[in-house]
N, C-alpha and C. Protein backbone atom coordinates (compact mmCIF):
# COMPACT_ATOMS: atom_id res chain seq x y z
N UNK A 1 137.42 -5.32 -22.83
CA UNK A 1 136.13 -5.59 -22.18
C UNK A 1 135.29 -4.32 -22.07
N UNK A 2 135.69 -2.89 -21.70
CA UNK A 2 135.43 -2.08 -21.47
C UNK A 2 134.61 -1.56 -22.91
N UNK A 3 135.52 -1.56 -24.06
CA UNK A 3 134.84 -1.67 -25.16
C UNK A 3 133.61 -1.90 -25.80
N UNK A 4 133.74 -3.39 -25.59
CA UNK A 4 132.27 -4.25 -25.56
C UNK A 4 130.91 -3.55 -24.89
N UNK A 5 131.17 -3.54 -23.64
CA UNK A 5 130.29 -2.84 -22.48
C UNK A 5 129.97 -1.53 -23.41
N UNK A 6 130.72 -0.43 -23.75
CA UNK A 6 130.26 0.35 -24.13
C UNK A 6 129.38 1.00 -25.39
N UNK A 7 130.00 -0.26 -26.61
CA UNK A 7 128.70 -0.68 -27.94
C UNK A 7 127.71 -1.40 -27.06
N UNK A 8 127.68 -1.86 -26.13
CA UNK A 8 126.26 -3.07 -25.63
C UNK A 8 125.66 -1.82 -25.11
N UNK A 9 126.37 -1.06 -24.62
CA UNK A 9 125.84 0.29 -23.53
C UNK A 9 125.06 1.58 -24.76
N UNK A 10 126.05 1.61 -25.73
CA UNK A 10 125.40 1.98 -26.92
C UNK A 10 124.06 1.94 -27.70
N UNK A 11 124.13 0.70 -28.05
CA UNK A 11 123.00 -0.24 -28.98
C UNK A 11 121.94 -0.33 -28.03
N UNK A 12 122.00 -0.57 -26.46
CA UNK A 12 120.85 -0.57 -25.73
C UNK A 12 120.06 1.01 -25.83
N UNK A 13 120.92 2.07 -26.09
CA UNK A 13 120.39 3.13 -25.67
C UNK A 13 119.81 3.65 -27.47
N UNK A 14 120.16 3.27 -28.13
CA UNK A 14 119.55 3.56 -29.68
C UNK A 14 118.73 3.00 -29.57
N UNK A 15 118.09 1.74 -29.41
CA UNK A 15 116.96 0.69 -29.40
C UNK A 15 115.79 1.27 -28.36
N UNK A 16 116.53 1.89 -27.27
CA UNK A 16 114.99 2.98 -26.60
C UNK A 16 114.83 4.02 -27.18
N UNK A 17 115.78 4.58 -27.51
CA UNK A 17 115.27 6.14 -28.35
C UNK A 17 114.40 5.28 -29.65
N UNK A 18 115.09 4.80 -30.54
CA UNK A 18 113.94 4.26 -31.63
C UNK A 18 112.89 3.72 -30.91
N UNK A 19 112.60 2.73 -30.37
CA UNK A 19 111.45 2.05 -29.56
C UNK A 19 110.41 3.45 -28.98
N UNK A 20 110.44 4.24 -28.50
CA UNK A 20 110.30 5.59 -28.21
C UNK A 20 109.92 6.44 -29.05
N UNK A 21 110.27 6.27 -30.21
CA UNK A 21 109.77 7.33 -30.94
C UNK A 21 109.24 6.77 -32.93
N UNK A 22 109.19 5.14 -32.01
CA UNK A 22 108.70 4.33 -33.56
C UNK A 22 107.02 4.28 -33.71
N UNK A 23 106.20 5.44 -32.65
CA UNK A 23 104.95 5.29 -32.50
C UNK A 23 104.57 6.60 -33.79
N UNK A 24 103.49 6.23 -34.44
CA UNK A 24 102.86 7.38 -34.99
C UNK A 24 102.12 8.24 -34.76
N UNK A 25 101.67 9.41 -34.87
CA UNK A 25 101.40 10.66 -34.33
C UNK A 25 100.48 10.78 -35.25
N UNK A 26 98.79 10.80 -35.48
CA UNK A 26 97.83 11.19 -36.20
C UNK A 26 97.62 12.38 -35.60
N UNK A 27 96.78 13.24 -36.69
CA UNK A 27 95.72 14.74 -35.94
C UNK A 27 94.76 14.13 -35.11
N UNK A 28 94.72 15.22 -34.32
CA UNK A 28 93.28 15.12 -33.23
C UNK A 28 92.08 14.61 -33.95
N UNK A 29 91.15 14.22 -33.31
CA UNK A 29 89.87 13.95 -33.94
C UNK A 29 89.61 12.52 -33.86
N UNK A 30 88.15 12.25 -33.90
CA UNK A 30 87.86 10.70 -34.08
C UNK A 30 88.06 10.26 -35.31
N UNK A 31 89.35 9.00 -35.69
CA UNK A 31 89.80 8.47 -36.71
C UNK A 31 89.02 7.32 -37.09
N UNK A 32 88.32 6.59 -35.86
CA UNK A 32 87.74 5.38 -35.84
C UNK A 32 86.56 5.45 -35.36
N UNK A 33 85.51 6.22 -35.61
CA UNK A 33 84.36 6.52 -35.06
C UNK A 33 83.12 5.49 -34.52
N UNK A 34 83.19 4.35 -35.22
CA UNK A 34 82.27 3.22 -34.96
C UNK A 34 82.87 1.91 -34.57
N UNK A 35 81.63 1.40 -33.64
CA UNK A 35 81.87 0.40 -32.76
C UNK A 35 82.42 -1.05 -33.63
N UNK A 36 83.13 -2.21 -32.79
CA UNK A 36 83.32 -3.48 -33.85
C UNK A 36 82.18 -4.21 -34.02
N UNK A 37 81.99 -4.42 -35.10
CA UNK A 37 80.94 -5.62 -35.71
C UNK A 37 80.98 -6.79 -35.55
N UNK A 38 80.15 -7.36 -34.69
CA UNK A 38 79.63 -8.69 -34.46
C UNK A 38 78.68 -9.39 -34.94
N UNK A 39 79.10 -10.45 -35.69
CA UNK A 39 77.76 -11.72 -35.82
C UNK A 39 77.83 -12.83 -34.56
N UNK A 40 76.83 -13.01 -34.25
CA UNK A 40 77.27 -14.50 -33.54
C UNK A 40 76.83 -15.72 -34.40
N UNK A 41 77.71 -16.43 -34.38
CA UNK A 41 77.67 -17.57 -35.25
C UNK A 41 77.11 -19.14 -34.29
N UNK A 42 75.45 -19.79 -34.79
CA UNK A 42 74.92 -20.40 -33.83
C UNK A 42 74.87 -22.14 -34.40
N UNK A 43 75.75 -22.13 -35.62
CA UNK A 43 76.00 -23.58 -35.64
C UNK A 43 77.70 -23.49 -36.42
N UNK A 44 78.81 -23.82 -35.44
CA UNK A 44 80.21 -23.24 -35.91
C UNK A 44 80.34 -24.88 -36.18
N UNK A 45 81.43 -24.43 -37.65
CA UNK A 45 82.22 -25.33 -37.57
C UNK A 45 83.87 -25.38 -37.31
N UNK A 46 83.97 -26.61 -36.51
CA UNK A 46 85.33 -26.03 -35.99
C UNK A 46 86.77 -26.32 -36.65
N UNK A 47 87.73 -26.28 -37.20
CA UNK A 47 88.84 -26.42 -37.82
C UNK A 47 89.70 -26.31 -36.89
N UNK A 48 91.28 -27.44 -37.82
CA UNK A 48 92.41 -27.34 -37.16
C UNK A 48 93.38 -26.56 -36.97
N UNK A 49 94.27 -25.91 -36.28
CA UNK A 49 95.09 -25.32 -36.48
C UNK A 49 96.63 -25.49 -35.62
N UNK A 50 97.46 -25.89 -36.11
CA UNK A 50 98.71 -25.89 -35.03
C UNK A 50 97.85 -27.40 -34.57
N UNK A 51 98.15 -27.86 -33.37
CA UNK A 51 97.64 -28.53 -32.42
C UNK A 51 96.65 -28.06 -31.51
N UNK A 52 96.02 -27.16 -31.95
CA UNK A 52 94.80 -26.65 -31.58
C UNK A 52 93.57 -26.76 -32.46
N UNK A 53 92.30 -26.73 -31.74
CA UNK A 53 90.89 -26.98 -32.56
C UNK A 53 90.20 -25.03 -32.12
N UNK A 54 89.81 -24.76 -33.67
CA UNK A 54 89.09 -23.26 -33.47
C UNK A 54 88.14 -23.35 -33.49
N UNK A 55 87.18 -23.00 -32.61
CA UNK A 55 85.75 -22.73 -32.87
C UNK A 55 85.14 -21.60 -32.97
N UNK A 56 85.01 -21.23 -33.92
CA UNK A 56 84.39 -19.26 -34.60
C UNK A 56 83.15 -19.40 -33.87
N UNK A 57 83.31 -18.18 -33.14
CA UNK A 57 81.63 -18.02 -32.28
C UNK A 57 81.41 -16.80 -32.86
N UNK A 58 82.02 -16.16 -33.42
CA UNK A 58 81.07 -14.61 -34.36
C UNK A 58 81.31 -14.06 -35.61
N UNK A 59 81.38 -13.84 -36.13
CA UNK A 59 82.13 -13.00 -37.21
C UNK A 59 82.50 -11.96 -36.68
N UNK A 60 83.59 -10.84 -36.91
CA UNK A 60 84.42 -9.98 -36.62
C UNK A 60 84.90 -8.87 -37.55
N UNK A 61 84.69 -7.53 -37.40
CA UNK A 61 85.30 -6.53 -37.79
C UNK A 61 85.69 -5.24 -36.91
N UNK A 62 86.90 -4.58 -37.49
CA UNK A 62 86.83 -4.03 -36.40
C UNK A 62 87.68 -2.58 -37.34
N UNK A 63 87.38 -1.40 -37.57
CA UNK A 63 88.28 -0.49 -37.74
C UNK A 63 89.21 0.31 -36.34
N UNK A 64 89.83 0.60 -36.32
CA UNK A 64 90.15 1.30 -34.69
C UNK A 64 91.75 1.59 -34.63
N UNK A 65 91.93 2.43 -33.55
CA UNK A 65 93.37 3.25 -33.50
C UNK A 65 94.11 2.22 -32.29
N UNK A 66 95.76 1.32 -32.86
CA UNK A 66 96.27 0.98 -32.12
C UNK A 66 96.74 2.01 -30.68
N UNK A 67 96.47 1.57 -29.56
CA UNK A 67 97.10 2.26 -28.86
C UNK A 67 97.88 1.67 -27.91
N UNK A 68 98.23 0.71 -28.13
CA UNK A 68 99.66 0.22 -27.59
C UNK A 68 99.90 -1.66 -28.29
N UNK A 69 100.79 -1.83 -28.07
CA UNK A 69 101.11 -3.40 -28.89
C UNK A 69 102.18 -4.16 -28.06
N UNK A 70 101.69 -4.99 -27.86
CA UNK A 70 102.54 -6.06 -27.22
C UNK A 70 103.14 -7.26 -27.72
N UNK A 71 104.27 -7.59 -27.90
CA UNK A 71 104.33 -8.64 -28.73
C UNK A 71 104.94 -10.41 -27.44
N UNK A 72 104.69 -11.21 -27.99
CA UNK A 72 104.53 -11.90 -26.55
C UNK A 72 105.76 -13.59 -27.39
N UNK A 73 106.26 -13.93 -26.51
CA UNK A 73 107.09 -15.15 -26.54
C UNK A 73 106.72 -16.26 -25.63
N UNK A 74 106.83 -15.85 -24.21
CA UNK A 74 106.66 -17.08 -23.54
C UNK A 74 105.17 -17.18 -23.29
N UNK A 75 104.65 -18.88 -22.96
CA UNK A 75 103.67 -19.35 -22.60
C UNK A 75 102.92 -19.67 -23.83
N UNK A 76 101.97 -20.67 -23.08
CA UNK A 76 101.38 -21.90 -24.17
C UNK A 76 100.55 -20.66 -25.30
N UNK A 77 100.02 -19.45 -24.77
CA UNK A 77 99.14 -18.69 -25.62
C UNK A 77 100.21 -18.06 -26.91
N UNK A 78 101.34 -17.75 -26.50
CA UNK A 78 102.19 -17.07 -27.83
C UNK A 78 102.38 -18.22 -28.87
N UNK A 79 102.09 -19.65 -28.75
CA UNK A 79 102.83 -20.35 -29.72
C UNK A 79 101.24 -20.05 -30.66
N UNK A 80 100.22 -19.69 -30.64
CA UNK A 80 99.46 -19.19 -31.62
C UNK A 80 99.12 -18.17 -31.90
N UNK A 81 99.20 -16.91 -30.57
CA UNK A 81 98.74 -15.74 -30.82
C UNK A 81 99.97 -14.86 -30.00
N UNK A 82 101.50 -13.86 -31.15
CA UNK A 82 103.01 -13.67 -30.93
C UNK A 82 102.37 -12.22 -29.99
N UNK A 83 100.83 -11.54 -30.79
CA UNK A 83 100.80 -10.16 -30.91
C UNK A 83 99.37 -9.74 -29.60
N UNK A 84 99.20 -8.66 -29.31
CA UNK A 84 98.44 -8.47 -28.53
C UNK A 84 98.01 -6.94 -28.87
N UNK A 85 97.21 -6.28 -29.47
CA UNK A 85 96.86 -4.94 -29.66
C UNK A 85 95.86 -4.28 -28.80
N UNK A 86 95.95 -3.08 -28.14
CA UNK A 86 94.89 -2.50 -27.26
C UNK A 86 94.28 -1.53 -28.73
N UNK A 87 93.40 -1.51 -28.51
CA UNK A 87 92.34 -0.75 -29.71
C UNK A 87 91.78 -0.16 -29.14
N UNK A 88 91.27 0.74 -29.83
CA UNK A 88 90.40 2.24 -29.34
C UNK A 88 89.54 2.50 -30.82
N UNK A 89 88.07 3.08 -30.33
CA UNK A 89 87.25 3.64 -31.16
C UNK A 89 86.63 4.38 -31.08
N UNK A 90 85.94 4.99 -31.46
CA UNK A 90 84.95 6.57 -30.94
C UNK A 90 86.14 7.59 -30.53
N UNK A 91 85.56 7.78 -28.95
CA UNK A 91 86.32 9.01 -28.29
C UNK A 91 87.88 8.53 -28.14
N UNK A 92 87.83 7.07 -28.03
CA UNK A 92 88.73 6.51 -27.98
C UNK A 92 89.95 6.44 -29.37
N UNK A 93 90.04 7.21 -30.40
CA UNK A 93 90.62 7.09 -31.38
C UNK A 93 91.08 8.63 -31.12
N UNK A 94 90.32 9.16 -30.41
CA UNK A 94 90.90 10.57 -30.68
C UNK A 94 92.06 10.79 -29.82
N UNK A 95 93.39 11.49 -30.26
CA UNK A 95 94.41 11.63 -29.87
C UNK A 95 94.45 12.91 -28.52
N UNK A 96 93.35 13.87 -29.15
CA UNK A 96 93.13 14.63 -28.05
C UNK A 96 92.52 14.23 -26.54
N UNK A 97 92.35 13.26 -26.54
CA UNK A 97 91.98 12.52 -25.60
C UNK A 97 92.70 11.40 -24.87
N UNK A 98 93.46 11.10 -26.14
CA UNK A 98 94.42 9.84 -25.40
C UNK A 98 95.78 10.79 -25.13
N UNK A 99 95.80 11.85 -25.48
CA UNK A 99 97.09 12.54 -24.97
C UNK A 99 97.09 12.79 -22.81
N UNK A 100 95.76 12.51 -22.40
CA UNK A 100 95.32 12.71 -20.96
C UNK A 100 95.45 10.92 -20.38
N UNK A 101 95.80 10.27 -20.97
CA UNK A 101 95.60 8.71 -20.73
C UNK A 101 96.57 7.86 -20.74
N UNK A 102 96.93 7.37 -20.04
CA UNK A 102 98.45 6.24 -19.95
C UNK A 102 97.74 5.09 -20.30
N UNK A 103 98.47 4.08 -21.50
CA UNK A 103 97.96 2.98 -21.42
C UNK A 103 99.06 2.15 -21.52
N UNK A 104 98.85 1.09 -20.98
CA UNK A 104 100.23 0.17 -20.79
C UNK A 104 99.55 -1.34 -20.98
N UNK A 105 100.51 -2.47 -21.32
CA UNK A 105 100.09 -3.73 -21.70
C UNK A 105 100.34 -4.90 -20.48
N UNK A 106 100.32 -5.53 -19.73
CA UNK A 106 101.01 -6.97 -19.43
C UNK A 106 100.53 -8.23 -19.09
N UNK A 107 101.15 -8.85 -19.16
CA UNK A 107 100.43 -10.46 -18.63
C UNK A 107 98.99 -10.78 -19.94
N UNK A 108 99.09 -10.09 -20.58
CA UNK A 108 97.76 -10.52 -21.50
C UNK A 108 96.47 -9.39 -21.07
N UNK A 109 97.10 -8.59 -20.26
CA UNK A 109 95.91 -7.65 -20.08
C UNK A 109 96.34 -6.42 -20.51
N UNK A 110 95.46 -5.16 -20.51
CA UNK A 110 95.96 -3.91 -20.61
C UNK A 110 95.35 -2.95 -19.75
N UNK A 111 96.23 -1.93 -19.51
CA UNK A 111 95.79 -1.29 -18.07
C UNK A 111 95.56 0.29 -18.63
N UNK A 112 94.97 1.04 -17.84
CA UNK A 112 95.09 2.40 -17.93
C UNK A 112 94.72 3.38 -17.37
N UNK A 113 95.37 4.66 -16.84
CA UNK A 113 95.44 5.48 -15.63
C UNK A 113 95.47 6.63 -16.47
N UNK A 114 94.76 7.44 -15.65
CA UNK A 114 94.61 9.20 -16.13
C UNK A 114 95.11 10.14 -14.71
N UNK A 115 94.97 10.88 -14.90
CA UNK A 115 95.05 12.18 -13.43
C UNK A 115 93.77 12.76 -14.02
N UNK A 116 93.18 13.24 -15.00
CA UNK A 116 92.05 14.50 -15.44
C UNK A 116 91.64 13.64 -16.45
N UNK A 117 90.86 12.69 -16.50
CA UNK A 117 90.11 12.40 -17.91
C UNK A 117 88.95 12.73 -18.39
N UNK A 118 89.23 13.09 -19.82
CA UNK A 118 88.15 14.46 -20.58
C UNK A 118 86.83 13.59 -20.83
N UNK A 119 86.98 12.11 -20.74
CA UNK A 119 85.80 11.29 -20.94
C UNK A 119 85.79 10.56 -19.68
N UNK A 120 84.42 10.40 -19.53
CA UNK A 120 83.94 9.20 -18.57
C UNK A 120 84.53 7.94 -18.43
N UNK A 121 85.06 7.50 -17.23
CA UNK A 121 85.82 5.72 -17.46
C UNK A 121 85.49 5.38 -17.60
N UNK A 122 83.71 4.75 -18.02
CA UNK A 122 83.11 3.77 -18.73
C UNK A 122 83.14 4.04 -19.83
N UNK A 123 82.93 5.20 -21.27
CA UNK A 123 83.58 5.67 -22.04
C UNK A 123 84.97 5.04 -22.64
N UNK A 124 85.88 4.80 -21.23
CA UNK A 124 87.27 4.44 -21.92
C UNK A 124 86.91 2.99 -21.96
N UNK A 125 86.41 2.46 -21.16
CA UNK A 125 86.41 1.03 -21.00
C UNK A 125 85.43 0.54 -22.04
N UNK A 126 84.80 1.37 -22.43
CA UNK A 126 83.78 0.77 -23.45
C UNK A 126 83.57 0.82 -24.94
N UNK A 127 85.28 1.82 -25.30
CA UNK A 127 85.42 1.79 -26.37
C UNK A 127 87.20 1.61 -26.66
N UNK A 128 87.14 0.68 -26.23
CA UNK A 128 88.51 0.38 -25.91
C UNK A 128 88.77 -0.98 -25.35
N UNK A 129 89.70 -2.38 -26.16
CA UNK A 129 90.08 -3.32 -25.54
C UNK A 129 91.31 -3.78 -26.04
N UNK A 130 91.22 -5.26 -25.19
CA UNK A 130 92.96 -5.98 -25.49
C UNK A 130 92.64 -6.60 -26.21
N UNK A 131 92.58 -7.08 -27.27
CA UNK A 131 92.69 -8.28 -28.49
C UNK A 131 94.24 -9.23 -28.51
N UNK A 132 93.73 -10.54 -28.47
CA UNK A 132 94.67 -11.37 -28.85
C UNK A 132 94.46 -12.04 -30.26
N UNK A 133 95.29 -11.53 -30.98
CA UNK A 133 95.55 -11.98 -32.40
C UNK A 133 96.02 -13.12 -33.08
N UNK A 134 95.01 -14.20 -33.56
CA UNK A 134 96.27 -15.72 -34.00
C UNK A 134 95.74 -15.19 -35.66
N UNK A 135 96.71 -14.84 -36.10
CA UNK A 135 96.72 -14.50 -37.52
C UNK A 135 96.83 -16.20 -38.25
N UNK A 136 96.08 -15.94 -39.60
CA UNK A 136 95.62 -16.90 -39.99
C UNK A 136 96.81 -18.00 -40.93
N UNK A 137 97.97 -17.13 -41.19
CA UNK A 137 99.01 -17.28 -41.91
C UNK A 137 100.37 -16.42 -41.70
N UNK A 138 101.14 -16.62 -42.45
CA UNK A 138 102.66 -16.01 -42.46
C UNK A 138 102.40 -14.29 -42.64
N UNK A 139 101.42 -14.22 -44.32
CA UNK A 139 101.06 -12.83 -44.43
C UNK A 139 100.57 -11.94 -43.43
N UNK A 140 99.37 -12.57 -42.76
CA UNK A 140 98.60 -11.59 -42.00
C UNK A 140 99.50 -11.46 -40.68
N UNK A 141 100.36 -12.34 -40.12
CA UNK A 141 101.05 -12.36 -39.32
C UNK A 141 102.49 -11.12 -39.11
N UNK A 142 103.01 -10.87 -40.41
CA UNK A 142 103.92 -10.15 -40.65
C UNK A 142 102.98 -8.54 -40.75
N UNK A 143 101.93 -8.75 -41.41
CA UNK A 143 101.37 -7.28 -41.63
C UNK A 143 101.06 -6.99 -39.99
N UNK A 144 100.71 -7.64 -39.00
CA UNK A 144 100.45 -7.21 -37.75
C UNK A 144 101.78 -7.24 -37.25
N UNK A 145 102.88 -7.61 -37.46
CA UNK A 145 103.88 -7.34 -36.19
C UNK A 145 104.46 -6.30 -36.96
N UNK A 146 103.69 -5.72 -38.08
CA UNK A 146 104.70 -4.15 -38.71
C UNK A 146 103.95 -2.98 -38.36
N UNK A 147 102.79 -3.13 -37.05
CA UNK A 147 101.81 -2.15 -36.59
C UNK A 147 102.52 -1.77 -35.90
N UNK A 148 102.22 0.07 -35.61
CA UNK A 148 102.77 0.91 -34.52
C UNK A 148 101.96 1.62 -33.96
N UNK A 149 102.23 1.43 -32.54
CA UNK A 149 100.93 2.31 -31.67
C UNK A 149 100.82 3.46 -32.63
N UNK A 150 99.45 4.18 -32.28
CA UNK A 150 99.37 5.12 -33.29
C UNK A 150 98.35 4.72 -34.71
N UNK A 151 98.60 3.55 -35.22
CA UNK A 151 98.56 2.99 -36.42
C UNK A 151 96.85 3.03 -36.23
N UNK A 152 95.95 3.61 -37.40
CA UNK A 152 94.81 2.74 -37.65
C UNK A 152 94.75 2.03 -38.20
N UNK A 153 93.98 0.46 -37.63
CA UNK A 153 94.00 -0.92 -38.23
C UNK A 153 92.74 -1.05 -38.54
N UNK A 154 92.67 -1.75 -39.91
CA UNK A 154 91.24 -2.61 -39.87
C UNK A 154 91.64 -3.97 -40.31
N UNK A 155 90.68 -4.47 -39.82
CA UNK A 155 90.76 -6.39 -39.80
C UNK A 155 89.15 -7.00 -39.55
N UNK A 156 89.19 -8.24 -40.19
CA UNK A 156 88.15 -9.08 -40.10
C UNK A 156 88.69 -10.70 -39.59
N UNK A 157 88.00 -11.43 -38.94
CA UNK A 157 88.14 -12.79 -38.95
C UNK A 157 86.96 -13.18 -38.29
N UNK A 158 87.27 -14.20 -36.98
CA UNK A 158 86.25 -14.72 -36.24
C UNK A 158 87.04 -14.14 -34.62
N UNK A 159 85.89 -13.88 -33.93
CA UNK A 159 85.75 -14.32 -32.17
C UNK A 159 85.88 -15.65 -32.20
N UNK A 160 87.05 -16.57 -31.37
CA UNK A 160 86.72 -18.23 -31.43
C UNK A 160 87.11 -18.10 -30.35
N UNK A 161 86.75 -19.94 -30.14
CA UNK A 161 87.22 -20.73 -28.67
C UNK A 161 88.52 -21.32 -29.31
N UNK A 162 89.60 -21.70 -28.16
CA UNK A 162 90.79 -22.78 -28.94
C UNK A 162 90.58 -24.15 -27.58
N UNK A 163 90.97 -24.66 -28.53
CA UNK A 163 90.87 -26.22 -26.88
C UNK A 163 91.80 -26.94 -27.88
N UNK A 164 92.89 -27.60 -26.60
CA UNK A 164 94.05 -28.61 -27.17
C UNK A 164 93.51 -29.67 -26.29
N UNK A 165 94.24 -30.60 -26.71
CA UNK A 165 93.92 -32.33 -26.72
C UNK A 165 93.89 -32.68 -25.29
N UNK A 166 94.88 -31.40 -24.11
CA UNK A 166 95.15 -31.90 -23.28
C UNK A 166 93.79 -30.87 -22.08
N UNK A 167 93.36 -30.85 -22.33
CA UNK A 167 91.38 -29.93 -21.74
C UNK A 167 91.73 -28.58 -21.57
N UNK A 168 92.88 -28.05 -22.31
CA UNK A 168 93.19 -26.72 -22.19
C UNK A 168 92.09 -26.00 -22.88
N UNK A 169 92.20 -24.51 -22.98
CA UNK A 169 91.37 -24.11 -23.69
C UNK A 169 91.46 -22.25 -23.25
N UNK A 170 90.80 -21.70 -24.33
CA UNK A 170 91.37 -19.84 -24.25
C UNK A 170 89.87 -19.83 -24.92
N UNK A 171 89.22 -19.17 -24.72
CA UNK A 171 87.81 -18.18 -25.09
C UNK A 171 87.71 -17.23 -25.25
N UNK A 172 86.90 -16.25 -26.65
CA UNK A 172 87.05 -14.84 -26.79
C UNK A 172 86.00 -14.56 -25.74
N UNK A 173 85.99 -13.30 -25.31
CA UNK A 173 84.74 -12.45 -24.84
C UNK A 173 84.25 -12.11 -26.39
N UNK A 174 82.60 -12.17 -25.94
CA UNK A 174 81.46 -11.24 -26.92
C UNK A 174 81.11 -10.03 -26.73
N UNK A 175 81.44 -9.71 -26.01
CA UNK A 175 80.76 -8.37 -25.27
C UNK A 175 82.05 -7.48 -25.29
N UNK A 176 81.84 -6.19 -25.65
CA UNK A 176 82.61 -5.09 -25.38
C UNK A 176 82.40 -3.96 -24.31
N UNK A 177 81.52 -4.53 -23.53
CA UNK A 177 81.48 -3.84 -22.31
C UNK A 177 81.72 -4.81 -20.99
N UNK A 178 82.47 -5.76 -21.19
CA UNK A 178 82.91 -6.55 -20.00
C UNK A 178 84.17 -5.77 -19.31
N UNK A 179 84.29 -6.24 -18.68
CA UNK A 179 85.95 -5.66 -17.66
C UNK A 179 86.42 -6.54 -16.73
N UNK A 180 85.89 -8.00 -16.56
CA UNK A 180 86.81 -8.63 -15.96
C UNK A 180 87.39 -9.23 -16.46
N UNK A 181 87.07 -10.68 -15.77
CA UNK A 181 88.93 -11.51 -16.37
C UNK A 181 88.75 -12.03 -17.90
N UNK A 182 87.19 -12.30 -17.97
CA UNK A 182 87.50 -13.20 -19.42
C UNK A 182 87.06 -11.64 -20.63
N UNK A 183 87.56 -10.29 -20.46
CA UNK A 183 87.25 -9.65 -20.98
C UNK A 183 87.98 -9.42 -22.11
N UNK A 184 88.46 -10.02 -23.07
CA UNK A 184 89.62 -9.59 -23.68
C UNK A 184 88.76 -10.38 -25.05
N UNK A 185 88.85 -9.74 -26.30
CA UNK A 185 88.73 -10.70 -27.32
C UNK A 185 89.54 -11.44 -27.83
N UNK A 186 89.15 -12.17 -28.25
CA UNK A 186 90.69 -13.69 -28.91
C UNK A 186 89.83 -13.46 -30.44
N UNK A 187 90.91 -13.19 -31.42
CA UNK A 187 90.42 -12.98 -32.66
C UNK A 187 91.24 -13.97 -34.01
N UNK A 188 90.38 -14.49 -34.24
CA UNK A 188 90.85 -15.46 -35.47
C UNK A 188 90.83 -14.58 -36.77
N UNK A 189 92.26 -13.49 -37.17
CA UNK A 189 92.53 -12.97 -38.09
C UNK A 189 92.60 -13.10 -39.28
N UNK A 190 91.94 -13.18 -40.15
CA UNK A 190 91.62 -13.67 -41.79
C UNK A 190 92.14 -12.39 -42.80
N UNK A 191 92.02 -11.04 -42.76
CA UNK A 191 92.63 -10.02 -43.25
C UNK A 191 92.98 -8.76 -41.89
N UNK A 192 93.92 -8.58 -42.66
CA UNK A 192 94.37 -7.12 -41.39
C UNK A 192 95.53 -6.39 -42.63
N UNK A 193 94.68 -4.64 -42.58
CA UNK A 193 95.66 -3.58 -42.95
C UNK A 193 95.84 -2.76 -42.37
N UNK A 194 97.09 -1.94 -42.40
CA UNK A 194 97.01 -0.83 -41.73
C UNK A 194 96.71 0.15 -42.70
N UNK A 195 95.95 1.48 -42.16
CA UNK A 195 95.21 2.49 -42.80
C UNK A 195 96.66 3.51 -43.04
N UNK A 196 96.45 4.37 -44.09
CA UNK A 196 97.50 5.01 -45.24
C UNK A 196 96.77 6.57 -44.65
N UNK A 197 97.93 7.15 -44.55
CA UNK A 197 96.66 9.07 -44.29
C UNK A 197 98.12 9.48 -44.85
């Protein structure tokens, strides 16, 4: 028994050191310098997906530096969207900057605390959000759960609404300067790579 305990005691402690040190390390500097691109889209059509109906309210692009990733199982939102990425752009891509910045993920939100921050908190908040990801297929799905904080991503799809049969329903935010509850974008993923340096 003692045995056991001590490979379980083992394997737990390899899986934090890797988990720990599976993030990538870019040079200082702004990697992702410009804001995401929005269309709003003013006659959508809506398609099926899963047991859900999508309705594209914008077109979507976005280049920007992962800075933390969440990957999600329970609740009605993971059976379409597994992944959750906090993104950063502008000042927000630069490492010299996020080296002063804790950012952490939960519940579908993402949080973040400084002691000395070299930029303004509207600054962080305004170039910087949580995206929920329903990738469009198997491909785009696998290329996002092989992202590592660190990683610059670019991707295109739609901002949509989802509504199931039963009056449920999840809505992107339009705006990248919101901060409350419905602040988060919900992104209907059509291509996503990660950037090569």
């Amino acid at each position: 028994m003692k045995k056991i305990i001590y490979i379980l005691l083992a394997g737990a402690i390899l899986w934090f050191i890797f988990s720990r040190n599976n993030a990538v390390r870019l040079p200082p500097g702004v990697l992702a310098p410009d804001s995401p691109k929005q269309e709003n889209i003013t006659s959508p059509e809506t398609f099926p997906f899963k047991d859900y109906i999508i309705t594209p309210l914008a077109k979507f692009y976005i280049k920007a530096k992962v800075l933390s990733k969440k990957d999600y199982r329970g609740g009605r939102e993971s059976e379409i969207s597994p992944v959750d990425l906090t993104l950063g752009w502008g000042k927000m891509s630069d490492e010299s900057v996020l080296d002063s910045i804790d950012i952490s993920q939960s519940n579908r939100w993402y949080h973040w605390r400084t002691d000395k921050s070299p930029i303004l908190s509207r600054e962080i908040e305004t170039n910087s959000a949580n995206m929920h990801l329903i990738p469009k297929d198997q491909s785009v799905e696998s290329m996002i759960k092989r992202t590592r904080k660190g990683d610059i991503v670019e991707f295109s799809g739609y901002l949509i609404r989802v509504d199931a049969k039963d009056s449920w329903y999840w809505v992107s935010s339009l705006s990248r300067t919101d901060t409350d509850y419905h602040s988060c974008e919900l992104v209907w993923v059509e291509s996503f790579e990660i950037q090569k340096f």
